[in-house]
C-alpha atoms as a PDB file:
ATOM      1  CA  UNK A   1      -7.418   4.249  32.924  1.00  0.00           C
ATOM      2  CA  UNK A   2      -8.530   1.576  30.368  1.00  0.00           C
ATOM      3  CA  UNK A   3      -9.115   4.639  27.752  1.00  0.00           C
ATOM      4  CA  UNK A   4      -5.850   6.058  28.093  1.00  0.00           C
ATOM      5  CA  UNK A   5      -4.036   2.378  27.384  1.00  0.00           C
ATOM      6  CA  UNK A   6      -6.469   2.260  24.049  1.00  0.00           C
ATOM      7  CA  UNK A   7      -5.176   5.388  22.838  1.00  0.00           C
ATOM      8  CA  UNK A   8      -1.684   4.950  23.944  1.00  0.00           C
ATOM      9  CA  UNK A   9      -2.000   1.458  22.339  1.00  0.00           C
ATOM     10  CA  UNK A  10      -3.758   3.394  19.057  1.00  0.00           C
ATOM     11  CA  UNK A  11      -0.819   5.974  18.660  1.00  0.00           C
ATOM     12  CA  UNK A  12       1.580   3.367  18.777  1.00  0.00           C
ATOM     13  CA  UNK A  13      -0.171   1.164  16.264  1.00  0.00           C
ATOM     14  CA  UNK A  14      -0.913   4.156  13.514  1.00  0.00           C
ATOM     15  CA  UNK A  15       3.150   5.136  14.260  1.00  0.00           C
ATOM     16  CA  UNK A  16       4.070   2.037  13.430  1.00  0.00           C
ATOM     17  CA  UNK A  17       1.946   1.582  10.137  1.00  0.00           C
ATOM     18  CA  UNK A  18       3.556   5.010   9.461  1.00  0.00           C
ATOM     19  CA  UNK A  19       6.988   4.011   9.695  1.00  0.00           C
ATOM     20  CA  UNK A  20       6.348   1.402   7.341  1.00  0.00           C
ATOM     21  CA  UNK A  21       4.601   3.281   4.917  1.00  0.00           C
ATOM     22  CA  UNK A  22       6.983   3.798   1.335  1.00  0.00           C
ATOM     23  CA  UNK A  23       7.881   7.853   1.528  1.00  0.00           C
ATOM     24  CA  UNK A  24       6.202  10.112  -0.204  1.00  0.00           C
ATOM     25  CA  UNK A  25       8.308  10.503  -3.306  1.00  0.00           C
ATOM     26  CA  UNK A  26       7.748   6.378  -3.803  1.00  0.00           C
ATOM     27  CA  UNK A  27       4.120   6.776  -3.532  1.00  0.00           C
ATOM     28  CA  UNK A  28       3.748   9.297  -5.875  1.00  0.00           C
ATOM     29  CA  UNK A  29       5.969   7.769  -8.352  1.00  0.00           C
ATOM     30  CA  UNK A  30       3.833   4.371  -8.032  1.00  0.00           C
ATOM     31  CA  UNK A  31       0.394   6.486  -8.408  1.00  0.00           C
ATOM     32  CA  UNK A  32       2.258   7.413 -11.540  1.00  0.00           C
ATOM     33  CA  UNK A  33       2.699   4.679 -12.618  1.00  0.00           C
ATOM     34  CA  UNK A  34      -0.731   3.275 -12.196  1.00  0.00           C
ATOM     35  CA  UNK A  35      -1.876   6.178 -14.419  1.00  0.00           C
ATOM     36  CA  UNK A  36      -0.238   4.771 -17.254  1.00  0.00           C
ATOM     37  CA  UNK A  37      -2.519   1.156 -16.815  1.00  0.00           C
ATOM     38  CA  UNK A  38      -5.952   3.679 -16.117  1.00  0.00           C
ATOM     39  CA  UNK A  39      -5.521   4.276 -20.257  1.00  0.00           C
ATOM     40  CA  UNK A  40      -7.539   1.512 -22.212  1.00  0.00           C
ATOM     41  CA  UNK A  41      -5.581   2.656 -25.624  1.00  0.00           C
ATOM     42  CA  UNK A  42      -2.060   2.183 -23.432  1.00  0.00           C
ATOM     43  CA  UNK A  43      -3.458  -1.193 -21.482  1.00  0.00           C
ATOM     44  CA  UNK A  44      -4.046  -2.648 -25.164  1.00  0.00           C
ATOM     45  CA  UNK A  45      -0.825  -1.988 -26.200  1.00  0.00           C
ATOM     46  CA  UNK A  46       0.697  -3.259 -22.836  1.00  0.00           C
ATOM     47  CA  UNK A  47      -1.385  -6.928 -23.633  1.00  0.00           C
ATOM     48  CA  UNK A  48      -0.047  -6.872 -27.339  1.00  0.00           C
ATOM     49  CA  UNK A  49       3.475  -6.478 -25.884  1.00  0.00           C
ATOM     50  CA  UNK A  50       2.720  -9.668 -23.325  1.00  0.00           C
ATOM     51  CA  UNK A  51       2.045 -11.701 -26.559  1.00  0.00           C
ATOM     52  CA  UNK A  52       4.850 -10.773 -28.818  1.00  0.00           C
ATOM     53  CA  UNK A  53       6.932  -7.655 -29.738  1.00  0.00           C
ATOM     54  CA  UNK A  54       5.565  -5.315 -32.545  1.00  0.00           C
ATOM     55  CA  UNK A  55       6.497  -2.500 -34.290  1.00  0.00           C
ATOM     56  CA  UNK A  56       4.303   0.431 -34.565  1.00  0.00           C
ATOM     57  CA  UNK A  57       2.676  -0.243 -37.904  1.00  0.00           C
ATOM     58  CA  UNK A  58       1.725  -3.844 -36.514  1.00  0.00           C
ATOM     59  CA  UNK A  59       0.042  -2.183 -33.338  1.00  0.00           C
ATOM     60  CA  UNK A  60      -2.295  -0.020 -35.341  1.00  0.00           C
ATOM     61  CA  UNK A  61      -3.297  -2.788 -37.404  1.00  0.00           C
ATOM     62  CA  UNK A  62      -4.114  -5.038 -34.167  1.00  0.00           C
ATOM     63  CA  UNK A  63      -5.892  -2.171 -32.474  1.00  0.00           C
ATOM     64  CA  UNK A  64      -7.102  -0.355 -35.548  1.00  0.00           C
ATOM     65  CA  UNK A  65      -5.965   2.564 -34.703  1.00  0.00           C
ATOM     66  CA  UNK A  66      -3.887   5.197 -36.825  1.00  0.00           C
ATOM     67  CA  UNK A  67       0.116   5.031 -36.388  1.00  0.00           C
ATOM     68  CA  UNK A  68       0.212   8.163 -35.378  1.00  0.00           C
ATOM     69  CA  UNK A  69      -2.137   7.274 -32.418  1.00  0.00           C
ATOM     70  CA  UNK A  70      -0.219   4.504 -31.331  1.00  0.00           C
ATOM     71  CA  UNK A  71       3.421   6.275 -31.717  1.00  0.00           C
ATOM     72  CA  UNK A  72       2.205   8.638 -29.018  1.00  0.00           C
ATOM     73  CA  UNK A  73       0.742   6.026 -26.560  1.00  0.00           C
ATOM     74  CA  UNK A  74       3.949   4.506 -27.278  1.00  0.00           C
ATOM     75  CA  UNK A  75       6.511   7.594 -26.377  1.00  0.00           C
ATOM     76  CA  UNK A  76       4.033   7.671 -23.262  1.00  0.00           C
ATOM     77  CA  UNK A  77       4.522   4.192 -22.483  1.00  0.00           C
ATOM     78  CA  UNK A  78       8.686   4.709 -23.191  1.00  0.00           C
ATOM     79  CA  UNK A  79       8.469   7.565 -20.676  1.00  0.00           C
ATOM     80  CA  UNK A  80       7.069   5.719 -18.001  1.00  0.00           C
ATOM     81  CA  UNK A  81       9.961   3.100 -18.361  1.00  0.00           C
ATOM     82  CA  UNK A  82       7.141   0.252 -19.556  1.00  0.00           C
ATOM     83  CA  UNK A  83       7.689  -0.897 -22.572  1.00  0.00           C
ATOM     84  CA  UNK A  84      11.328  -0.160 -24.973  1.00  0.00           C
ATOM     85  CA  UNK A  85      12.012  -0.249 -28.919  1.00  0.00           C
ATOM     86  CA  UNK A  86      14.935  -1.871 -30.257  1.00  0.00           C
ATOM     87  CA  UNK A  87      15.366  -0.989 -33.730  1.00  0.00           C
ATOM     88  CA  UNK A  88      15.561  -4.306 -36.232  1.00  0.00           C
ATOM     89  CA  UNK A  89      16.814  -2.336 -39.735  1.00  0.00           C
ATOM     90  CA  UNK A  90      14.285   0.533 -40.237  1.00  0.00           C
ATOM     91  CA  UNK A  91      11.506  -0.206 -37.912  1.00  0.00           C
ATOM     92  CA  UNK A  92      11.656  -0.616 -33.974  1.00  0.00           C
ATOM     93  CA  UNK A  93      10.022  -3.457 -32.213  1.00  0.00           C
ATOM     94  CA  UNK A  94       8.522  -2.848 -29.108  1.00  0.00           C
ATOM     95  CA  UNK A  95       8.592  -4.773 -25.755  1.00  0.00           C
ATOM     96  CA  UNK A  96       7.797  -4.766 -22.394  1.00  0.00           C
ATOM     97  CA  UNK A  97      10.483  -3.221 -20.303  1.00  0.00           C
ATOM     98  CA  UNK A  98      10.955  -5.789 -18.417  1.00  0.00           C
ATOM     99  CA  UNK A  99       9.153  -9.024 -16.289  1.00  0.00           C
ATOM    100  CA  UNK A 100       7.646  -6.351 -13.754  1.00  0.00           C
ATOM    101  CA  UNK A 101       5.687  -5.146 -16.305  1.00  0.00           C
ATOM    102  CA  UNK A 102       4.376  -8.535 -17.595  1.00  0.00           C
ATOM    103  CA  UNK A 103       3.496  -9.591 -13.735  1.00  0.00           C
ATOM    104  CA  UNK A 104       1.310  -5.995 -13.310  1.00  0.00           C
ATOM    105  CA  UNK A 105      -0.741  -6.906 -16.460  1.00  0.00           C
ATOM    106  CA  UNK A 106      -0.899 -10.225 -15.074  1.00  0.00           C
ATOM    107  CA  UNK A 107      -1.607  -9.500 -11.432  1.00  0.00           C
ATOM    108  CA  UNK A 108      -4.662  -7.029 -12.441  1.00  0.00           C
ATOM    109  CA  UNK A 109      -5.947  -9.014 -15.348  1.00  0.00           C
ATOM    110  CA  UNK A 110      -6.334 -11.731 -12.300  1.00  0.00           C
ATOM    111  CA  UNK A 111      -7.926  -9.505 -10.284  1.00  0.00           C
ATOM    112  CA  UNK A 112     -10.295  -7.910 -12.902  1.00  0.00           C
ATOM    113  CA  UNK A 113     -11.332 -11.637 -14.129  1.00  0.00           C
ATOM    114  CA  UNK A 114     -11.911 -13.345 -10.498  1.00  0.00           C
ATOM    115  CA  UNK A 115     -15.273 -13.666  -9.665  1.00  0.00           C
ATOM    116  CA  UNK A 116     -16.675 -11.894  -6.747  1.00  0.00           C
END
């Protein structure tokens, strides 16, 4: 009897974990996004954009890296909704999309820096 009420008591515990679980669609869409931080080219940019906004040319002189290199971490980075260019005469500046963005780079430099 007591093994039946620990499995009945199981099931209903793993169903409701389940129903609270985000659907599948979200979690994809939030591995996705996670991809875009697992880049060390694209989490440099991301922590230039926390300090100020840049244009391209600026980037590649921070991260010595060619323009070229950093326009298409950039059009990456657009895609993915995490950082936006607002053009100022002929160049664009680049930003964070919005506060979300800033709090992620926050939340995991935090994590990465505690000590364990």
């Amino acid at each position: 009897m007591e093994e039946i009420e620990k499995t009945d008591t199981a099931a209903t515990s793993a169903e409701e974990v389940r129903k609270k679980l985000p659907d599948d669609g979200a979690i994809y869409e939030l591995a996705e996004l996670f991809k875009m931080f697992g880049d060390p080219t694209r989490a440099k940019i991301l922590g230039c954009l926390q300090v100020r906004d840049l244009c391209v040319g600026e980037l590649a002189e921070v991260l010595g890296m060619s323009v070229s290199a950093v326009s298409h971490q950039l059009r990456v980075l657009r895609g993915a909704k995490l950082v936006k260019g607002t053009k100022e005469g002929k160049e664009v500046k680049y930003s964070l999309d919005d506060d979300h963005v800033a709090k992620i780079m926050e939340c995991g430099l935090t994590h990465v820096n505690e000590e364990r």
